[in-house]
PDB file of N, CA and C in Angstrom:
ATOM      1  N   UNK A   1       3.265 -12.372  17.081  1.00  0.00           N
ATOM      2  CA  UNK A   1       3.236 -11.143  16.304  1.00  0.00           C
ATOM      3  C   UNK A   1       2.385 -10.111  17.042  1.00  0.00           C
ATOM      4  N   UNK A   2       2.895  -8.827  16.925  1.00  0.00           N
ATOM      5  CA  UNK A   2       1.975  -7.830  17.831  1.00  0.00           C
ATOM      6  C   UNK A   2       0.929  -7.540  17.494  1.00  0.00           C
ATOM      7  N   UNK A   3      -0.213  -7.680  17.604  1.00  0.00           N
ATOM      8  CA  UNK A   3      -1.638  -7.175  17.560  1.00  0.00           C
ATOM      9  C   UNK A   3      -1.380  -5.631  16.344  1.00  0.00           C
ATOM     10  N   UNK A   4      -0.854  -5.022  16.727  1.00  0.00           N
ATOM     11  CA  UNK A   4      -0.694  -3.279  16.055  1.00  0.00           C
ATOM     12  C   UNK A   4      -0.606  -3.542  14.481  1.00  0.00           C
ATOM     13  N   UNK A   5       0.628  -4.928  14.575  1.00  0.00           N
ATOM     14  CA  UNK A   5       1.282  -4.872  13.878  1.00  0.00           C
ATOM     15  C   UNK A   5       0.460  -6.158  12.521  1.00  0.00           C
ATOM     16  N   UNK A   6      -0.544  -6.110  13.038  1.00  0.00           N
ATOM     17  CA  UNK A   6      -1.481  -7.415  12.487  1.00  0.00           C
ATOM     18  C   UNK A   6      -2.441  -6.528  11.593  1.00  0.00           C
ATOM     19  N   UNK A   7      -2.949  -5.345  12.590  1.00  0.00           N
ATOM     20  CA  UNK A   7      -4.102  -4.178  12.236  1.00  0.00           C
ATOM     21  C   UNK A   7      -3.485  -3.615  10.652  1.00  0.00           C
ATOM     22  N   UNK A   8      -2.148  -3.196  11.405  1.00  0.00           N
ATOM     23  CA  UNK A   8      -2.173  -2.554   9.946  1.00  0.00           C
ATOM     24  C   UNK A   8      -1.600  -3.029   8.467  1.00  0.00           C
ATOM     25  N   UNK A   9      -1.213  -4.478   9.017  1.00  0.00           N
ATOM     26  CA  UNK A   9      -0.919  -4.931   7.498  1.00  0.00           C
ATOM     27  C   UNK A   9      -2.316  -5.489   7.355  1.00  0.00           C
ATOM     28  N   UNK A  10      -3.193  -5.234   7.729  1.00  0.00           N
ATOM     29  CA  UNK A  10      -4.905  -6.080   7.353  1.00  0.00           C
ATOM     30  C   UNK A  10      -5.548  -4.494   6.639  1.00  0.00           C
ATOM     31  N   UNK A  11      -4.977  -3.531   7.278  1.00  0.00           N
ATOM     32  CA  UNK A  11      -5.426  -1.965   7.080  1.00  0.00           C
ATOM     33  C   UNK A  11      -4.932  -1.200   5.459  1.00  0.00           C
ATOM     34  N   UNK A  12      -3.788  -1.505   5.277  1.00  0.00           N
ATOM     35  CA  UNK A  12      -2.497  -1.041   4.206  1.00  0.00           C
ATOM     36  C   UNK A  12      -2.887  -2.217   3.143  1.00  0.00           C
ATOM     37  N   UNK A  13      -2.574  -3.347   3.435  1.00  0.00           N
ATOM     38  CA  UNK A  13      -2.872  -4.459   1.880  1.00  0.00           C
ATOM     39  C   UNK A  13      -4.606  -3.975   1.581  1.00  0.00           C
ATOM     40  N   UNK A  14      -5.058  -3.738   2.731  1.00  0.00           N
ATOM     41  CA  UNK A  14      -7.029  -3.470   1.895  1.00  0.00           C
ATOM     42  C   UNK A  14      -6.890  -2.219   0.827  1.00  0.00           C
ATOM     43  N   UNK A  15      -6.289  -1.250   1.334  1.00  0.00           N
ATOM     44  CA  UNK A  15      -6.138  -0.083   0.499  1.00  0.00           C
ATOM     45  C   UNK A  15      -5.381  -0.073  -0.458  1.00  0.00           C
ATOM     46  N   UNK A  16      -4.247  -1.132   0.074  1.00  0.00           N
ATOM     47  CA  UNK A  16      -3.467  -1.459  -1.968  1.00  0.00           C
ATOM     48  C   UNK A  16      -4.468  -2.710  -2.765  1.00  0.00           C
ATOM     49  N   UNK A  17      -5.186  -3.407  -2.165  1.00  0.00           N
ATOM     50  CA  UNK A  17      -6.052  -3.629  -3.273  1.00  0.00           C
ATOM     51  C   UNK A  17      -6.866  -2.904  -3.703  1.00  0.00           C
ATOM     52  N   UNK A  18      -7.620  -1.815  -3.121  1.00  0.00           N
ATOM     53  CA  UNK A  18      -8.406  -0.971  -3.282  1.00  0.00           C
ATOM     54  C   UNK A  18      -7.803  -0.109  -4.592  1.00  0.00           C
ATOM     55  N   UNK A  19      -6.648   0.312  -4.196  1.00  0.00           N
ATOM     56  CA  UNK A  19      -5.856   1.078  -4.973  1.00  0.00           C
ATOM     57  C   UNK A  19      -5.477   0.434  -6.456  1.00  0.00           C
ATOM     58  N   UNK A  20      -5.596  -0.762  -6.533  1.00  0.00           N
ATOM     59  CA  UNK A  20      -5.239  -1.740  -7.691  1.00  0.00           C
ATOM     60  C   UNK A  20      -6.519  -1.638  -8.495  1.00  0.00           C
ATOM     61  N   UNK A  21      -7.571  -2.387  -7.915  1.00  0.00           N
ATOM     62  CA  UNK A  21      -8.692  -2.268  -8.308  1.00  0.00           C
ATOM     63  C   UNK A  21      -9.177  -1.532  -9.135  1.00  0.00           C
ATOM     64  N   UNK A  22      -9.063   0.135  -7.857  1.00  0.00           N
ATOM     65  CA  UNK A  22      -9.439   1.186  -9.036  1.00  0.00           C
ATOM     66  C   UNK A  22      -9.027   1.107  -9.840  1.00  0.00           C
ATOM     67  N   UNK A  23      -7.009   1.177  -9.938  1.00  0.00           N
ATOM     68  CA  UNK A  23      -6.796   1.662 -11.377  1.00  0.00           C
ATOM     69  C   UNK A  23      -6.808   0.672 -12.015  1.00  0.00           C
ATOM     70  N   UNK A  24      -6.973  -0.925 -12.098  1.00  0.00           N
ATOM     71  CA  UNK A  24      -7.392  -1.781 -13.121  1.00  0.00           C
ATOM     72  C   UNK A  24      -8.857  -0.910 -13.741  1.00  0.00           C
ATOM     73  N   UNK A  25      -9.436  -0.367 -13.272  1.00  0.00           N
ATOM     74  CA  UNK A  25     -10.922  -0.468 -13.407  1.00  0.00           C
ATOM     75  C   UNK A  25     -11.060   0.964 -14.594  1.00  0.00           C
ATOM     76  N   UNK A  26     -10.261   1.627 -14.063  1.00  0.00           N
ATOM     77  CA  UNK A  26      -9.940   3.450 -14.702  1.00  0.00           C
ATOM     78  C   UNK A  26      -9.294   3.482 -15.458  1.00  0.00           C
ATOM     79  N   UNK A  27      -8.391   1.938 -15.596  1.00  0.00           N
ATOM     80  CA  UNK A  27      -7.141   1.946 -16.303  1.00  0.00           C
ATOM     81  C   UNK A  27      -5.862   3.301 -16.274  1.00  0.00           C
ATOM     82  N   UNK A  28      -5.659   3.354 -14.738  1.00  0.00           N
ATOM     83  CA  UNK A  28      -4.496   4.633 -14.337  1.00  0.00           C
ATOM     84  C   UNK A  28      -3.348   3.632 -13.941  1.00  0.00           C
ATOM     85  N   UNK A  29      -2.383   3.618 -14.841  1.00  0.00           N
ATOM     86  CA  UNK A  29      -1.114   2.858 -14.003  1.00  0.00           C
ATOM     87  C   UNK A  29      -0.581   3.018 -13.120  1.00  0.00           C
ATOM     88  N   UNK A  30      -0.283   4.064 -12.563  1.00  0.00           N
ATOM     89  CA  UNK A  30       0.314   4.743 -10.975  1.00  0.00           C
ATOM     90  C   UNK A  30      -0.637   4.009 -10.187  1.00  0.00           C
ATOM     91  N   UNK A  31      -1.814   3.881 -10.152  1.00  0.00           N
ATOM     92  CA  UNK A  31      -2.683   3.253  -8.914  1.00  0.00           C
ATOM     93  C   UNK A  31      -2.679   1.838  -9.171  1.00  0.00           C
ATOM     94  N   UNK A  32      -1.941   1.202 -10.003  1.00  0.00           N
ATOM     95  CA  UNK A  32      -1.796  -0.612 -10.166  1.00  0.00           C
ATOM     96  C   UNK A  32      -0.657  -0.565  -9.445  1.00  0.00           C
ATOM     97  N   UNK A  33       0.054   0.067  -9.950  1.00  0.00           N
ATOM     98  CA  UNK A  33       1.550   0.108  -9.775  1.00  0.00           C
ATOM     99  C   UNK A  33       1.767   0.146  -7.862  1.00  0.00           C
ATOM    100  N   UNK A  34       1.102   1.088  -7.582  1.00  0.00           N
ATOM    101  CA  UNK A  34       1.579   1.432  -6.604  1.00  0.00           C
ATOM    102  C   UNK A  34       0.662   0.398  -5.637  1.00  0.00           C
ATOM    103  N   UNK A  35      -0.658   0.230  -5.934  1.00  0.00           N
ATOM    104  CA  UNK A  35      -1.518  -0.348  -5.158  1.00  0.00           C
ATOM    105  C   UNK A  35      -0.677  -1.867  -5.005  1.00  0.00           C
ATOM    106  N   UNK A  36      -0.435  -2.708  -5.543  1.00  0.00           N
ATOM    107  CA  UNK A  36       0.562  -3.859  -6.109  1.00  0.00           C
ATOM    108  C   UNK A  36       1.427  -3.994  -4.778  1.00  0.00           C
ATOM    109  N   UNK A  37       1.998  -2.680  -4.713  1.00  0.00           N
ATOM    110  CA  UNK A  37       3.196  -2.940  -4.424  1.00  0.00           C
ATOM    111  C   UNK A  37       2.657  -2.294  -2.631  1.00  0.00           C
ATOM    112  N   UNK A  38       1.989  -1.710  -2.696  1.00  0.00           N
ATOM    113  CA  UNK A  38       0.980  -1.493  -0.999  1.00  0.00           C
ATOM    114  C   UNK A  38       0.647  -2.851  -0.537  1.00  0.00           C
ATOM    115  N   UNK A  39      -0.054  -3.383  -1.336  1.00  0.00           N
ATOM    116  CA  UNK A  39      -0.545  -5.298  -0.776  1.00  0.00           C
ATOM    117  C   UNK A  39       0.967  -5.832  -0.485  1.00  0.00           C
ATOM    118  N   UNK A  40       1.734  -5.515  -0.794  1.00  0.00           N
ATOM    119  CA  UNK A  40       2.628  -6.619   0.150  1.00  0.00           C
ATOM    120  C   UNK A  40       4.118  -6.090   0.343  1.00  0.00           C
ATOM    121  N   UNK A  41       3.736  -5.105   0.421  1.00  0.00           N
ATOM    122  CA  UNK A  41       4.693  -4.119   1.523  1.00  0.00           C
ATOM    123  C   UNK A  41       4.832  -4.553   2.505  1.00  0.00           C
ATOM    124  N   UNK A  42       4.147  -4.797   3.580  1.00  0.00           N
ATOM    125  CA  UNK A  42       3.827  -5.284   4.976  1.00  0.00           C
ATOM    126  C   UNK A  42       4.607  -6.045   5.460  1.00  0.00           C
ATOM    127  N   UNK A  43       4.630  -6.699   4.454  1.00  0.00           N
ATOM    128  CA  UNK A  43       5.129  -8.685   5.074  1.00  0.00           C
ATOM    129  C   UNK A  43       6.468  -8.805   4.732  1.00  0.00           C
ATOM    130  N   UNK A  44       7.233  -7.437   4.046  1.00  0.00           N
ATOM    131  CA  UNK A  44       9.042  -7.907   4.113  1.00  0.00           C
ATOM    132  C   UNK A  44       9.541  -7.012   5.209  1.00  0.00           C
ATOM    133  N   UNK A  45       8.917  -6.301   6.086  1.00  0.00           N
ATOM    134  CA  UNK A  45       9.818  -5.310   7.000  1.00  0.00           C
ATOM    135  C   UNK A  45       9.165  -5.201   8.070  1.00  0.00           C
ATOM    136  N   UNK A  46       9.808  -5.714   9.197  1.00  0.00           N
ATOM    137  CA  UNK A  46       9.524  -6.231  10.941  1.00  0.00           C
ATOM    138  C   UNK A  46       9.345  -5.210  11.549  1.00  0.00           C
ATOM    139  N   UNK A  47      10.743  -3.932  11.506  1.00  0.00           N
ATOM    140  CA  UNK A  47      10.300  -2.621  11.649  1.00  0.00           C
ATOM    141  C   UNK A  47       9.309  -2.147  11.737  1.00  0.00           C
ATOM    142  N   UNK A  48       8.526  -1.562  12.873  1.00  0.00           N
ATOM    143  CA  UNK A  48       7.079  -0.935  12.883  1.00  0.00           C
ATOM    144  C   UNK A  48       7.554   0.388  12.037  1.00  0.00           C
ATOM    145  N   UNK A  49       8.245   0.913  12.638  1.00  0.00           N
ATOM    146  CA  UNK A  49       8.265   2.347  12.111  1.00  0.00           C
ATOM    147  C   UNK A  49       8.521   2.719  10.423  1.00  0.00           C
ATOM    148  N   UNK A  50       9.668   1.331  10.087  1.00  0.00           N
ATOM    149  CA  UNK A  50       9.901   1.587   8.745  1.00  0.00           C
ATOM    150  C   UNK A  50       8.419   1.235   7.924  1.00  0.00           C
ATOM    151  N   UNK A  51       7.580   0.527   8.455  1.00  0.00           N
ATOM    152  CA  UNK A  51       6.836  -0.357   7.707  1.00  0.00           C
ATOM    153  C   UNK A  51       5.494   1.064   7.385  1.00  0.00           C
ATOM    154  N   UNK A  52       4.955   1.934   9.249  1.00  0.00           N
ATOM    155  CA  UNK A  52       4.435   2.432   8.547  1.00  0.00           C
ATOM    156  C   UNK A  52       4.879   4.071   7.451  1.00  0.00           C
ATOM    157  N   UNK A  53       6.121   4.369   8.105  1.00  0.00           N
ATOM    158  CA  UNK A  53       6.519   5.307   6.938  1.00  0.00           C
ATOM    159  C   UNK A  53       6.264   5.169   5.502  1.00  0.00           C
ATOM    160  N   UNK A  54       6.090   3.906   5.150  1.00  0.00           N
ATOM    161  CA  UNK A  54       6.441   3.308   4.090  1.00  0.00           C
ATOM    162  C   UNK A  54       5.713   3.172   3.332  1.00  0.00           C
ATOM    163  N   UNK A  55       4.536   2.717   4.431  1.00  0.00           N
ATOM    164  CA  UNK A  55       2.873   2.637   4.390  1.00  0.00           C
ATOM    165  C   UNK A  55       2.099   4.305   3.823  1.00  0.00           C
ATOM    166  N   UNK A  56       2.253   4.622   4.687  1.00  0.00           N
ATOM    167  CA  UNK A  56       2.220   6.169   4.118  1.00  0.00           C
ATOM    168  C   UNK A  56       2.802   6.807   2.454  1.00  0.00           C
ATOM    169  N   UNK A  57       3.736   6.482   2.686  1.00  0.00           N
ATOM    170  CA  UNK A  57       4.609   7.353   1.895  1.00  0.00           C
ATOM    171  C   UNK A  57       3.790   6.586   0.148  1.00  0.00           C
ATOM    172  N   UNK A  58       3.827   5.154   0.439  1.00  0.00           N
ATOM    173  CA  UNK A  58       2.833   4.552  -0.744  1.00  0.00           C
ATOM    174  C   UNK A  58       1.758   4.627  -1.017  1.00  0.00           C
ATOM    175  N   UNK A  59       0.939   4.935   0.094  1.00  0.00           N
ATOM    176  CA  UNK A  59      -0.437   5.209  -0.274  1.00  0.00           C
ATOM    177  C   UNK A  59      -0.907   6.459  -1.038  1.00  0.00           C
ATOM    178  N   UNK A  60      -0.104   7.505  -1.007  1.00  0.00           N
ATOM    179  CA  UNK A  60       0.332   9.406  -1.009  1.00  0.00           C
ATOM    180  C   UNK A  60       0.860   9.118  -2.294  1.00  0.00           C
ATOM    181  N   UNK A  61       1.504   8.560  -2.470  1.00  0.00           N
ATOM    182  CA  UNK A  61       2.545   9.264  -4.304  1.00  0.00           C
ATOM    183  C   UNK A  61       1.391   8.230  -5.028  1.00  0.00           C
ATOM    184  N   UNK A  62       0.347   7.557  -5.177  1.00  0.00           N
ATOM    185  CA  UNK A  62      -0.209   7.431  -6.455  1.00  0.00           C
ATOM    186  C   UNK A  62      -1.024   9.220  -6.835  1.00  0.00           C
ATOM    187  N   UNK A  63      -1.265   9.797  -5.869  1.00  0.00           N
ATOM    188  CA  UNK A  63      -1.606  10.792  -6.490  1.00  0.00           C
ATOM    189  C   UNK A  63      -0.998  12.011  -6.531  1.00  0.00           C
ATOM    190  N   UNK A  64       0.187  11.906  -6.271  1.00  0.00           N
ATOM    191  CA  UNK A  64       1.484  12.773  -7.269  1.00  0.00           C
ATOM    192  C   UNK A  64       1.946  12.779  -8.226  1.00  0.00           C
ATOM    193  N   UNK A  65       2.532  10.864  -8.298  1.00  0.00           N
ATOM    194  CA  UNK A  65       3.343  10.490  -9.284  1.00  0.00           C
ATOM    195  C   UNK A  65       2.107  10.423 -10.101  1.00  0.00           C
ATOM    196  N   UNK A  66       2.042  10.689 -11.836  1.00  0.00           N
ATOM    197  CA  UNK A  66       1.446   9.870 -12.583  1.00  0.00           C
ATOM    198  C   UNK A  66       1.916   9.734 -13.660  1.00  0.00           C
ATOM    199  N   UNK A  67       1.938   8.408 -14.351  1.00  0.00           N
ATOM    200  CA  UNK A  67       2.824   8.132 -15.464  1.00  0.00           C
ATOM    201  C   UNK A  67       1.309   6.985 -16.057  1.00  0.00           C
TER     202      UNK A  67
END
Protein backbone atom coordinates (compact mmCIF):
# COMPACT_ATOMS: atom_id res chain seq x y z
CA UNK A 1 0.00 0.00 0.00
CA UNK A 2 1.43 3.50 -0.79
CA UNK A 3 2.77 5.40 2.07
CA UNK A 4 0.45 8.75 0.76
CA UNK A 5 -2.14 6.63 0.72
CA UNK A 6 -1.71 5.27 4.47
CA UNK A 7 -1.19 9.24 5.67
CA UNK A 8 -4.32 10.14 4.68
CA UNK A 9 -6.69 7.55 5.62
CA UNK A 10 -4.81 7.90 9.30
CA UNK A 11 -5.41 11.94 8.52
CA UNK A 12 -9.41 11.85 7.23
CA UNK A 13 -10.78 8.86 9.77
CA UNK A 14 -8.99 11.26 12.82
CA UNK A 15 -11.12 14.15 11.67
CA UNK A 16 -14.31 11.99 11.14
CA UNK A 17 -13.94 10.92 14.57
CA UNK A 18 -13.25 14.24 15.63
CA UNK A 19 -16.20 15.31 13.71
CA UNK A 20 -18.45 12.54 15.44
CA UNK A 21 -17.32 13.29 18.71
CA UNK A 22 -18.12 16.80 18.55
CA UNK A 23 -21.46 16.38 17.38
CA UNK A 24 -22.21 13.43 19.82
CA UNK A 25 -21.02 15.92 22.40
CA UNK A 26 -23.18 19.27 20.96
CA UNK A 27 -25.65 16.92 19.95
CA UNK A 28 -25.54 18.44 15.97
CA UNK A 29 -26.55 15.57 13.64
CA UNK A 30 -24.84 16.73 10.40
CA UNK A 31 -21.43 16.33 12.33
CA UNK A 32 -22.38 12.45 13.47
CA UNK A 33 -23.68 11.92 10.32
CA UNK A 34 -21.12 13.05 8.34
CA UNK A 35 -18.16 12.44 10.73
CA UNK A 36 -19.44 8.45 10.64
CA UNK A 37 -19.32 8.32 7.39
CA UNK A 38 -15.51 10.35 7.06
CA UNK A 39 -14.05 7.33 9.43
CA UNK A 40 -14.51 4.94 6.83
CA UNK A 41 -14.63 6.50 3.68
CA UNK A 42 -11.04 5.62 3.09
CA UNK A 43 -11.06 1.97 3.09
CA UNK A 44 -13.82 1.34 0.12
CA UNK A 45 -12.03 3.40 -2.75
CA UNK A 46 -8.31 2.53 -4.12
CA UNK A 47 -8.58 5.60 -6.26
CA UNK A 48 -6.26 8.28 -4.79
CA UNK A 49 -7.96 10.95 -6.44
CA UNK A 50 -11.55 9.77 -5.90
CA UNK A 51 -10.76 9.07 -2.27
CA UNK A 52 -9.33 12.50 -1.63
CA UNK A 53 -12.12 14.50 -3.48
CA UNK A 54 -14.28 12.75 -1.39
CA UNK A 55 -12.27 13.37 1.58
CA UNK A 56 -12.72 16.92 1.10
CA UNK A 57 -15.95 17.24 -0.16
CA UNK A 58 -17.02 15.34 3.47
CA UNK A 59 -15.20 17.10 5.69
CA UNK A 60 -16.81 20.77 4.06
CA UNK A 61 -20.69 19.95 3.90
CA UNK A 62 -21.04 19.28 7.77
CA UNK A 63 -20.91 22.92 7.83
CA UNK A 64 -23.31 23.70 5.05
CA UNK A 65 -25.60 20.97 5.26
CA UNK A 66 -27.52 21.17 8.60
CA UNK A 67 -30.42 19.14 9.43
Amino acid sequence: MDPVKILLNIVFTTVGFAYFLYGKKSERWNFIVFGAILAFWPYFFSNLLIEIAGDIILAVLPFIVDF
